[in-house]
Protein backbone atom coordinates (compact mmCIF):
# COMPACT_ATOMS: atom_id res chain seq x y z
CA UNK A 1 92.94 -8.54 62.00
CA UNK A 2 93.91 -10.75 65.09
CA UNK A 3 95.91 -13.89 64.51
CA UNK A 4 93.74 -17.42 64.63
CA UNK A 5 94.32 -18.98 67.88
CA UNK A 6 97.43 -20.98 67.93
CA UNK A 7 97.56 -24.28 66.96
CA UNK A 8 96.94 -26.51 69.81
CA UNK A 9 95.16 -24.31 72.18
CA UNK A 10 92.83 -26.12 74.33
CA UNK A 11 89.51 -24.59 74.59
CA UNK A 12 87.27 -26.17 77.35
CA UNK A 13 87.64 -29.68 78.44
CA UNK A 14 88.95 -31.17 82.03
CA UNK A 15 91.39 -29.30 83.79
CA UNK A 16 94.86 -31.23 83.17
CA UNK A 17 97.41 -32.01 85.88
CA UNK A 18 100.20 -28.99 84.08
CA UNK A 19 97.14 -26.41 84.38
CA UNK A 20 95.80 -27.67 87.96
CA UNK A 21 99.56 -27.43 89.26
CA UNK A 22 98.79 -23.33 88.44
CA UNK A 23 95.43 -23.09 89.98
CA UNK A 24 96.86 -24.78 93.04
CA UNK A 25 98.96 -21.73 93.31
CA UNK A 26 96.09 -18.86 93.42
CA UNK A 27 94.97 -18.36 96.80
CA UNK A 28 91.89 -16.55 98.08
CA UNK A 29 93.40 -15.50 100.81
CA UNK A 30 96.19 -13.80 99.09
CA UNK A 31 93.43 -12.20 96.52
CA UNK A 32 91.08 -11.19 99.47
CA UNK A 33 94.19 -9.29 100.70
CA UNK A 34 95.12 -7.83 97.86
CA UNK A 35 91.62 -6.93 97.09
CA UNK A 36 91.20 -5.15 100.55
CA UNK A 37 94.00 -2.96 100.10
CA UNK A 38 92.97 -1.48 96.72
CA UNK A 39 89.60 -1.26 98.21
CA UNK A 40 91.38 0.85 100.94
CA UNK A 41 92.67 3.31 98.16
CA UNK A 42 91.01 5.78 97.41
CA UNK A 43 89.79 6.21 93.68
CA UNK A 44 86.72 8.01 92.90
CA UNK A 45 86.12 9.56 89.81
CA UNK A 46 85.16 12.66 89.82
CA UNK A 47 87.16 13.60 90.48
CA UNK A 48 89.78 11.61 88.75
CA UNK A 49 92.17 10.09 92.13
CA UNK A 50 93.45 6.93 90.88
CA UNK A 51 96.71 7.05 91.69
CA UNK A 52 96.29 5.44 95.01
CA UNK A 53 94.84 2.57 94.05
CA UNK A 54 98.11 2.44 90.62
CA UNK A 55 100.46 2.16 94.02
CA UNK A 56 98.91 -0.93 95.35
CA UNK A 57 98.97 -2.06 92.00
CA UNK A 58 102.23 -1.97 91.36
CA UNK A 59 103.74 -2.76 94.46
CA UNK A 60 101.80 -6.20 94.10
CA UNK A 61 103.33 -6.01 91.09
CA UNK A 62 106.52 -5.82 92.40
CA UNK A 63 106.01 -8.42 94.99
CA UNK A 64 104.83 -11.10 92.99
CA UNK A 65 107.99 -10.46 90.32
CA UNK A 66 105.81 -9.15 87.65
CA UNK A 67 107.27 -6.35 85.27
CA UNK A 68 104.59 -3.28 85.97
CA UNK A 69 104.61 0.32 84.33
CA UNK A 70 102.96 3.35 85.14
CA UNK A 71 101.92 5.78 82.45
CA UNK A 72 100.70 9.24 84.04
CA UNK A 73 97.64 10.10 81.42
CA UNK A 74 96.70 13.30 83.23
CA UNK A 75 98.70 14.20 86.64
CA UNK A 76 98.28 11.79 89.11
CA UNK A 77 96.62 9.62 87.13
CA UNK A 78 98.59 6.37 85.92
CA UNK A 79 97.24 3.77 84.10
CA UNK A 80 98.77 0.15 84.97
CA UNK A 81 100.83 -1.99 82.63
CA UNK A 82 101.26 -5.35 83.86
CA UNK A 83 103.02 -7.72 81.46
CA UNK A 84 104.08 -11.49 81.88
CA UNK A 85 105.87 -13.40 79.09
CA UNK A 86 107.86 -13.26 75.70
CA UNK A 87 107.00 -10.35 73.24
CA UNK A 88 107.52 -12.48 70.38
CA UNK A 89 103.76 -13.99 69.59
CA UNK A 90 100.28 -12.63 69.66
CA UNK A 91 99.06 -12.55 73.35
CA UNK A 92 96.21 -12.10 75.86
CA UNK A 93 94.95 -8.82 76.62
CA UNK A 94 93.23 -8.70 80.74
CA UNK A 95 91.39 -5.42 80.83
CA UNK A 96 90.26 -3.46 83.83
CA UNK A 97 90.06 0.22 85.62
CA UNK A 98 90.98 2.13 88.40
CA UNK A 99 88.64 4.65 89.02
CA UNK A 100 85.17 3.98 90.99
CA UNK A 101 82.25 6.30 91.37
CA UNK A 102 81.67 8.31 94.11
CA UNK A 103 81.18 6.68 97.60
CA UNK A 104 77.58 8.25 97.95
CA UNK A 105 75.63 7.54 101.10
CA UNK A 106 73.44 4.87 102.67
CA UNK A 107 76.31 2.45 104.07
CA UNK A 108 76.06 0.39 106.84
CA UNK A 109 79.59 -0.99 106.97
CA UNK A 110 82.70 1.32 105.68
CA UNK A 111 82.67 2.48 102.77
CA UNK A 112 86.64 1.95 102.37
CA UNK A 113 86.96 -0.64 104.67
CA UNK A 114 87.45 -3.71 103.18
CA UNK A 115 85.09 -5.73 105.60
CA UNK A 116 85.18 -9.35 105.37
CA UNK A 117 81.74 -11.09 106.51
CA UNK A 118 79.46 -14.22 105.46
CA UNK A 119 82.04 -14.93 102.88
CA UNK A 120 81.86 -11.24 100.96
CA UNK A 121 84.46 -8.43 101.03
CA UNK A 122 82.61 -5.05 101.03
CA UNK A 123 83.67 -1.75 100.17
CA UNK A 124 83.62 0.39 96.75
CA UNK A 125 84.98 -1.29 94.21
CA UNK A 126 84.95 -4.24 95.84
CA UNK A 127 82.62 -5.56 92.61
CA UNK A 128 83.01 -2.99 90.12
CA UNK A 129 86.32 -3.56 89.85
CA UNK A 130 89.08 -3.91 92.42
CA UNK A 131 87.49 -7.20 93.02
CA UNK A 132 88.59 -8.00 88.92
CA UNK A 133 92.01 -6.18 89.32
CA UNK A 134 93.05 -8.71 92.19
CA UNK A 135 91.95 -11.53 90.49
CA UNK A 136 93.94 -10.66 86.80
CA UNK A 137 97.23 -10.15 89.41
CA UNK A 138 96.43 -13.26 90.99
CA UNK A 139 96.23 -15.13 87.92
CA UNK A 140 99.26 -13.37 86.58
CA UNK A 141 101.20 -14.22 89.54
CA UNK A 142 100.51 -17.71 89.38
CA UNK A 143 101.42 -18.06 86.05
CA UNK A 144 104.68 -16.77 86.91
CA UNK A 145 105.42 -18.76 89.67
CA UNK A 146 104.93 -21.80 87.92
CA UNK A 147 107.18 -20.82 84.45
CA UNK A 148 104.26 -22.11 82.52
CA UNK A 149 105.58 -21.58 78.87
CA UNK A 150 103.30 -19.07 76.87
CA UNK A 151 103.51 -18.58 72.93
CA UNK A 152 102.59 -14.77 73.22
CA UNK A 153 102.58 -12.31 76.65
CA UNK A 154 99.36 -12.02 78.61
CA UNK A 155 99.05 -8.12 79.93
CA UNK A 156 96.95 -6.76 82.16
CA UNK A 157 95.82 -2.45 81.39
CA UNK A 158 94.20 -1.18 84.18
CA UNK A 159 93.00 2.16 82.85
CA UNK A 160 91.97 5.42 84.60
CA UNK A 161 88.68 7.00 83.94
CA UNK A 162 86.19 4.34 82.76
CA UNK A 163 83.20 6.02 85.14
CA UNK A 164 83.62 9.29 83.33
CA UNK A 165 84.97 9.83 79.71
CA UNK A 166 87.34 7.28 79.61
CA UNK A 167 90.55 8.82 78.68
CA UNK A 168 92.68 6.43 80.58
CA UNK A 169 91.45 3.60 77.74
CA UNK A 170 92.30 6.22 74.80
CA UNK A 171 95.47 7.29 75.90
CA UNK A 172 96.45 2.60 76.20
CA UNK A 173 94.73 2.66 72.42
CA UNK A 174 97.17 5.37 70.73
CA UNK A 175 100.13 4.80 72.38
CA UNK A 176 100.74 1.93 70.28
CA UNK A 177 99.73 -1.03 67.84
CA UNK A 178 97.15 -2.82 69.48
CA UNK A 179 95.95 -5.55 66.93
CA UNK A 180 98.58 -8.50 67.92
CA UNK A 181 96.02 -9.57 70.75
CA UNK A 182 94.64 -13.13 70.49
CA UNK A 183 91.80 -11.58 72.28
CA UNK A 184 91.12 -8.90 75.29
CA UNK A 185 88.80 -10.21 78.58
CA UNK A 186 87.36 -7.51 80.11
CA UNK A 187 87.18 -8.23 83.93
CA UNK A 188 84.05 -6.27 84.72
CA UNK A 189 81.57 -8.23 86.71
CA UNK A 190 79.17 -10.27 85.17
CA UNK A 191 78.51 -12.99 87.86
CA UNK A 192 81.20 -15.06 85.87
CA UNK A 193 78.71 -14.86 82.70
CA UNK A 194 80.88 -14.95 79.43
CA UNK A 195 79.53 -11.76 77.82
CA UNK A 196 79.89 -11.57 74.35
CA UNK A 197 77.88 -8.35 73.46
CA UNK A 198 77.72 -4.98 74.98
CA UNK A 199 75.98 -1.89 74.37
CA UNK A 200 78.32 0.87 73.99
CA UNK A 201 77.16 4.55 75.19
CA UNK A 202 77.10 8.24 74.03
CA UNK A 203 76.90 11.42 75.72
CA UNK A 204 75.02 14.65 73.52
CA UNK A 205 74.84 18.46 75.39
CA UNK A 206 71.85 20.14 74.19
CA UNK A 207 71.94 23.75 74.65
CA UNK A 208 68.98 25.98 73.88
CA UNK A 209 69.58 29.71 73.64
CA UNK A 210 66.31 32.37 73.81
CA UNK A 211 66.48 35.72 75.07
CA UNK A 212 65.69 37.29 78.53
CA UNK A 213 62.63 39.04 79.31
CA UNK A 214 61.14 40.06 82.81
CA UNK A 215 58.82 37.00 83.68
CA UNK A 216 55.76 39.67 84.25
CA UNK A 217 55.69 40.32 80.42
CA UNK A 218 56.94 37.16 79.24
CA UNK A 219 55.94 37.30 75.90
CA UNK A 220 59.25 39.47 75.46
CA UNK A 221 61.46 37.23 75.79
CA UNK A 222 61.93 33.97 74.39
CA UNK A 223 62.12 30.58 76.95
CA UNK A 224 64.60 28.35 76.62
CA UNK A 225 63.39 26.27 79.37
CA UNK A 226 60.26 25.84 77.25
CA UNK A 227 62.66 24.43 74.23
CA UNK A 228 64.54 21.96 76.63
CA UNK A 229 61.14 20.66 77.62
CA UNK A 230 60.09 20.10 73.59
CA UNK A 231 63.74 18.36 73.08
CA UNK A 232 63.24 16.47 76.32
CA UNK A 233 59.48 15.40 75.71
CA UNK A 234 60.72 14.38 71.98
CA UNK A 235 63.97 12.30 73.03
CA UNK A 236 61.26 10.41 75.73
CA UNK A 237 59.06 9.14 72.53
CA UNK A 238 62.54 8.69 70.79
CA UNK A 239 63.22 6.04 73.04
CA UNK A 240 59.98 3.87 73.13
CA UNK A 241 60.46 4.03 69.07
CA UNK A 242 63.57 2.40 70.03
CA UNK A 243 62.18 -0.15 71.74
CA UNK A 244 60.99 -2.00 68.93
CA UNK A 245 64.67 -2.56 67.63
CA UNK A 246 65.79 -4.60 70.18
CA UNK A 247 69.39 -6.63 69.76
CA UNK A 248 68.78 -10.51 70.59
CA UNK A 249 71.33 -10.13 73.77
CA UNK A 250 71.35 -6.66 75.11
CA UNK A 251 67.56 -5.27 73.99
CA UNK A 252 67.23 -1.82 72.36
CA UNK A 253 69.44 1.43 72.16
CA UNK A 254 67.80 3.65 74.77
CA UNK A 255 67.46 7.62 75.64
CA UNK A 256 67.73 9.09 78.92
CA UNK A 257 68.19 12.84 80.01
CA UNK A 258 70.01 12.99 83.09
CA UNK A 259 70.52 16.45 84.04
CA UNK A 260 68.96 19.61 83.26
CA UNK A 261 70.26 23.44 83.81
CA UNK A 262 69.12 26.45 82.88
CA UNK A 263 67.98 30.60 83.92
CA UNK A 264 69.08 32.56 86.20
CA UNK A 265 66.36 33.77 88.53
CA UNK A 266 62.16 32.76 88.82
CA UNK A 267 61.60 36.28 87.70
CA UNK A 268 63.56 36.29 84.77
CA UNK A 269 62.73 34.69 81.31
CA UNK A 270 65.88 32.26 81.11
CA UNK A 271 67.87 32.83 78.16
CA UNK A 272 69.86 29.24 78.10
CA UNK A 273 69.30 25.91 78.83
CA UNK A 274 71.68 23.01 78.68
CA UNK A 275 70.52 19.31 79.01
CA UNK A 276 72.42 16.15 79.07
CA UNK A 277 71.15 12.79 77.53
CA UNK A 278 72.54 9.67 77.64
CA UNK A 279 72.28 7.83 74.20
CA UNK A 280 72.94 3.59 74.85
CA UNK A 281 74.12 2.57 71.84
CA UNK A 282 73.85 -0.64 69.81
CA UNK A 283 77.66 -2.59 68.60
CA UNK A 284 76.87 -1.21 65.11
CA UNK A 285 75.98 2.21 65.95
CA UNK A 286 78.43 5.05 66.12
CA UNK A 287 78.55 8.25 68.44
CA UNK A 288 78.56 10.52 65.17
CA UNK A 289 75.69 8.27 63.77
CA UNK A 290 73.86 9.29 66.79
CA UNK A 291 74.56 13.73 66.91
CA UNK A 292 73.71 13.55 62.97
CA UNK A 293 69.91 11.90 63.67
CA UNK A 294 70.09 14.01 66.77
CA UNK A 295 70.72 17.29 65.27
CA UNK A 296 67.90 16.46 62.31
CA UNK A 297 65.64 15.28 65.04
CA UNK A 298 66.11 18.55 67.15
CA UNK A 299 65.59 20.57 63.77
CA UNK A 300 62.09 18.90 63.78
CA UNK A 301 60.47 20.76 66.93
CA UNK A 302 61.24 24.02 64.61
CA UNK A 303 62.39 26.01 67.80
CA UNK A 304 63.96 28.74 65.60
CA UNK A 305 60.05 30.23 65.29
CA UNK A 306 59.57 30.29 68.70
CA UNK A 307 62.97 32.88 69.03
CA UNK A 308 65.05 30.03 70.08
CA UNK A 309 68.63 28.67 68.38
CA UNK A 310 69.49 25.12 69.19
CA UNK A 311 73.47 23.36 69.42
CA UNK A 312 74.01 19.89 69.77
CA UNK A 313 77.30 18.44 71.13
CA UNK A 314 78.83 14.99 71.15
CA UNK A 315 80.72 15.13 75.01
CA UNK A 316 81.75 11.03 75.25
CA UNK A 317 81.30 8.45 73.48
CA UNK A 318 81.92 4.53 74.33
CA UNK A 319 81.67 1.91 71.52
CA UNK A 320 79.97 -1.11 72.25
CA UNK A 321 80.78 -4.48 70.57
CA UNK A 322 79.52 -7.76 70.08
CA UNK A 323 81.52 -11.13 69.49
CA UNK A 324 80.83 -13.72 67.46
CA UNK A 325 79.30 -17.02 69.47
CA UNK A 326 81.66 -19.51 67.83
CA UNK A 327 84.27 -17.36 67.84
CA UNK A 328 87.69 -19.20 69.54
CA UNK A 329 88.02 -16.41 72.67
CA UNK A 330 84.18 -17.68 73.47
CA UNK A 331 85.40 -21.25 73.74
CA UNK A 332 88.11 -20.14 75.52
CA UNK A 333 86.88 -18.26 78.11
CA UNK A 334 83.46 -19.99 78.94
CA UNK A 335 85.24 -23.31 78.40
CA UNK A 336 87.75 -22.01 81.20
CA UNK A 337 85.71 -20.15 83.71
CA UNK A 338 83.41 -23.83 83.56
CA UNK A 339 86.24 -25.26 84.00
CA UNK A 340 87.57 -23.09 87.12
CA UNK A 341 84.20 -23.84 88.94
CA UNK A 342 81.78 -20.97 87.65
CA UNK A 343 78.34 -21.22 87.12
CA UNK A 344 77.74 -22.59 84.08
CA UNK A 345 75.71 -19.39 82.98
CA UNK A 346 74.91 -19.00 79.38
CA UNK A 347 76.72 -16.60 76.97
CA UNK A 348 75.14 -12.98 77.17
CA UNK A 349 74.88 -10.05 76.78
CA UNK A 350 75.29 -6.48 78.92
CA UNK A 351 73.07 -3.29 78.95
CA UNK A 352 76.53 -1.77 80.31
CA UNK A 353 78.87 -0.10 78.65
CA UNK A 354 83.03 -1.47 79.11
CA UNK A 355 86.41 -0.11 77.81
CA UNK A 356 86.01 -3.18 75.51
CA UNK A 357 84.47 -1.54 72.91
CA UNK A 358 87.79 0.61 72.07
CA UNK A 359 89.37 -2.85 72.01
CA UNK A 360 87.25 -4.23 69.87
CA UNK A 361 86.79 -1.13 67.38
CA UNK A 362 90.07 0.49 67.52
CA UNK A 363 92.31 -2.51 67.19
CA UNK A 364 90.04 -5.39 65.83
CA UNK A 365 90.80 -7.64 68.62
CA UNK A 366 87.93 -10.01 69.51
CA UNK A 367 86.39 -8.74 73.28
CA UNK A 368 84.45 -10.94 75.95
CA UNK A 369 83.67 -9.60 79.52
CA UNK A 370 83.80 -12.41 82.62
CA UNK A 371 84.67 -10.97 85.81
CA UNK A 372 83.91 -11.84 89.76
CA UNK A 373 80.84 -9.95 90.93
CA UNK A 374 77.12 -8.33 90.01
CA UNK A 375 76.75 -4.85 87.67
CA UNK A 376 72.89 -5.40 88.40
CA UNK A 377 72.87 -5.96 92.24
CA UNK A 378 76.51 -4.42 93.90
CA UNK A 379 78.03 -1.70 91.43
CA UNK A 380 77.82 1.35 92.09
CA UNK A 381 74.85 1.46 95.31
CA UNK A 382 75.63 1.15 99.06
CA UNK A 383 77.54 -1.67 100.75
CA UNK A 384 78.80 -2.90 97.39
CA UNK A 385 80.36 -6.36 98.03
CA UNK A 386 81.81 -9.46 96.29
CA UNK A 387 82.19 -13.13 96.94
CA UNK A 388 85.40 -14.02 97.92
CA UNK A 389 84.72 -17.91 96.19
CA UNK A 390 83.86 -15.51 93.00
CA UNK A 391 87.59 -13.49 92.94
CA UNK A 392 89.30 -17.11 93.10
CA UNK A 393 86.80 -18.55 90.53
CA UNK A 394 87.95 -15.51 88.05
CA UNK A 395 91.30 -15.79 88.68
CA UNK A 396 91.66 -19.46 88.20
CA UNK A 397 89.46 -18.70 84.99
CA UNK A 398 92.06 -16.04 83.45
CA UNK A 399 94.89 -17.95 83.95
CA UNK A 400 93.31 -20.99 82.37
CA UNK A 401 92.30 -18.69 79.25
CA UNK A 402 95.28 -17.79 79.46
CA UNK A 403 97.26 -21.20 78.87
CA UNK A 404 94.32 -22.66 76.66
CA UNK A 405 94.49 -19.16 74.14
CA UNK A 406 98.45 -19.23 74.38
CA UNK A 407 99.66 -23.15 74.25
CA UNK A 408 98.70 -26.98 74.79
CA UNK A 409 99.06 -27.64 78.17
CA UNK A 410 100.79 -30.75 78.58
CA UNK A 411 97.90 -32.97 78.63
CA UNK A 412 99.73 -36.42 79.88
């Protein structure tokens, strides 16, 4: 179990004259730079190119006097260790990625660009999260520079692979003891909401084997198209049952098939069909949970007397997690992103998924997500953009977390 925060630690309240000497030293320019450049690099995953985007990381890093490692997880993929302070106490944990989905099409400005207009930076990953990344180094940076004492290290892990099947998060979880964290924040964007509760997500391959049969006597064979559609029409009603479940912050677990392939030719009875469904999953539910009701579901429709065998395969799985209101982190970090000018949004919750969840399940290490931009209106569309007043809002807000979860200020 995490350690109680330490005596002393200031949770909301005024910003003092010790902590405004540190916010005096972020600057948005020097974020909006920094934030351009790892816009610039390229990072999309798939295929898996973060490396680009580790390099500007680092050598920000490097230029700011921060101690940074690089920890290849695959070739040419790195994730980021960025780590300020003693080793001796429980610490902060800043969380983040790398990767961003695929540019896609539709842009009116450039897509790697960095273009600064009407007080947004544009570009992908400008919001989801290069935006975050710059504003964790910023507040890291200014933390430094002012040789603020800490009682534990804060460290920012900026992970490879979150868009896909997150490996760069499991590969940060087992290389070592992860449980000393006061707490992690997640720098995702929320529109500087302190999210307390996120739904966690599950991928299951469905693959329906039948037998081939020339599609003029049909009755030969057996269609495994036809048993995809059964499995796909029964998930669908799966999920409005789920609707009547719904969690108070982040609504109900939900189904949704998002690709289909199968046969081999219009004339030819196809003999396999594979499906993919995404499974949103509730903090208490489990991956595993999920494939057992999924198999005994599946073993409902009875496809075995129509010719037909069925597997069903757990490909990903991302936990979710959910916080407790009155926990300390909560005060904290909505206390502190108030404090550093935010928008005095409620605490919430997020239909997304995060690396978070690992944090939260794998090491027991209380999670919240508060980060500069929108999921709902920038991530992952065309001309994704970010406020610049949002990335120096965030990073003032981590490095006050950061002094309130690790010390009393000096408050005279």
């Amino acid at each position: 179990m995490p350690a109680p925060v330490a005596d002393g630690a200031v949770a909301s309240g005024p910003v003092t004259a010790a902590e405004q000497a540190v916010l005096d030293l972020i600057s948005t320019a020097e974020i909006t730079t920094l934030t351009r450049s790892l816009v610039a690099a390229p990072g999309e995953n798939p295929p898996g190119a973060e490396a680009a985007t580790a390099t500007v990381l680092a050598e920000a890093c490097t230029d700011a006097g921060l101690a940074c490692t690089l920890t290849e997880v695959e070739p040419g993929r790195p994730n980021v260790s960025v780590t300020l302070g003693a080793a001796d106490g429980p610490g902060l944990l800043l969380l983040g990625h790398t990767d961003v989905v695929p540019v896609g099409a539709g842009w009116m400005v450039e897509q790697l660009g960095g273009l600064v207009r009407e007080g947004r930076l544009f570009g992908r990953g400008a919001t989801d999260m290069k935006g975050g990344l710059a504003a964790c180094i910023a507040a890291l940076a200014a933390l430094g520079r002012s040789g603020t004492p800490l009682s534990g290290p804060v460290e920012l892990a900026a992970v490879v692979d979150e868009e896909e099947a997150g490996k760069g998060i499991r590969a940060f979880m087992a290389a070592a003891d992860r449980s000393g964290f006061l707490g992690c924040i997640v720098a995702e964007p929320t529109d500087l909401q302190t999210i307390i509760a996120a739904r966690g997500d599950a991928y299951l391959e469905v693959t329906i084997r039948g037998r081939a049969a020339h599609s003029g006597n049909p009755d030969e064979g057996a269609n495994a198209v036809y048993g995809a559609a059964a499995v796909i029409s029964d998930l669908e009603t799966w999920h409005h049952e789920l609707a009547g479940s719904a969690h108070r912050l982040i609504g109900p677990a939900a189904w949704s098939v998002g690709q289909v392939h199968g046969g081999t030719g219009t004339s030819i009875v196809p003999a396999e069909c594979v499906l993919v469904a995404d499974r949103r999953l509730l903090p208490q539910e489990s991956g595993d949970e999920v494939l057992a009701a999924a198999t005994e579901r599946v073993a409902r429709l009875r496809l075995e007397q129509r010719g037909l065998s069925v597997e069903v395969r757990l490909t990903m799985e991302m936990p979710g997690f959910e916080t407790p209101a009155d926990h300390p982190l909560v005060a904290v970090a909505d206390g502190a992103v108030g404090a550093a000018g935010g928008p005095g949004l409620p605490l919430g919750g997020w239909t997304a998924a995060c690396d978070g969840g690992f944090v939260a399940r794998d090491a027991g290490v209380p999670v919240v997500v508060l980060g500069p931009g929108s999921i709902a209106d920038q991530a992952h569309r065309a001309d994704e953009s970010v406020g610049l007043d949002e990335l120096c809002v965030a990073a003032r807000a981590y490095a006050l977390a950061a002094m309130r979860l690790l010390g009393r200020a000096d408050r005279g």
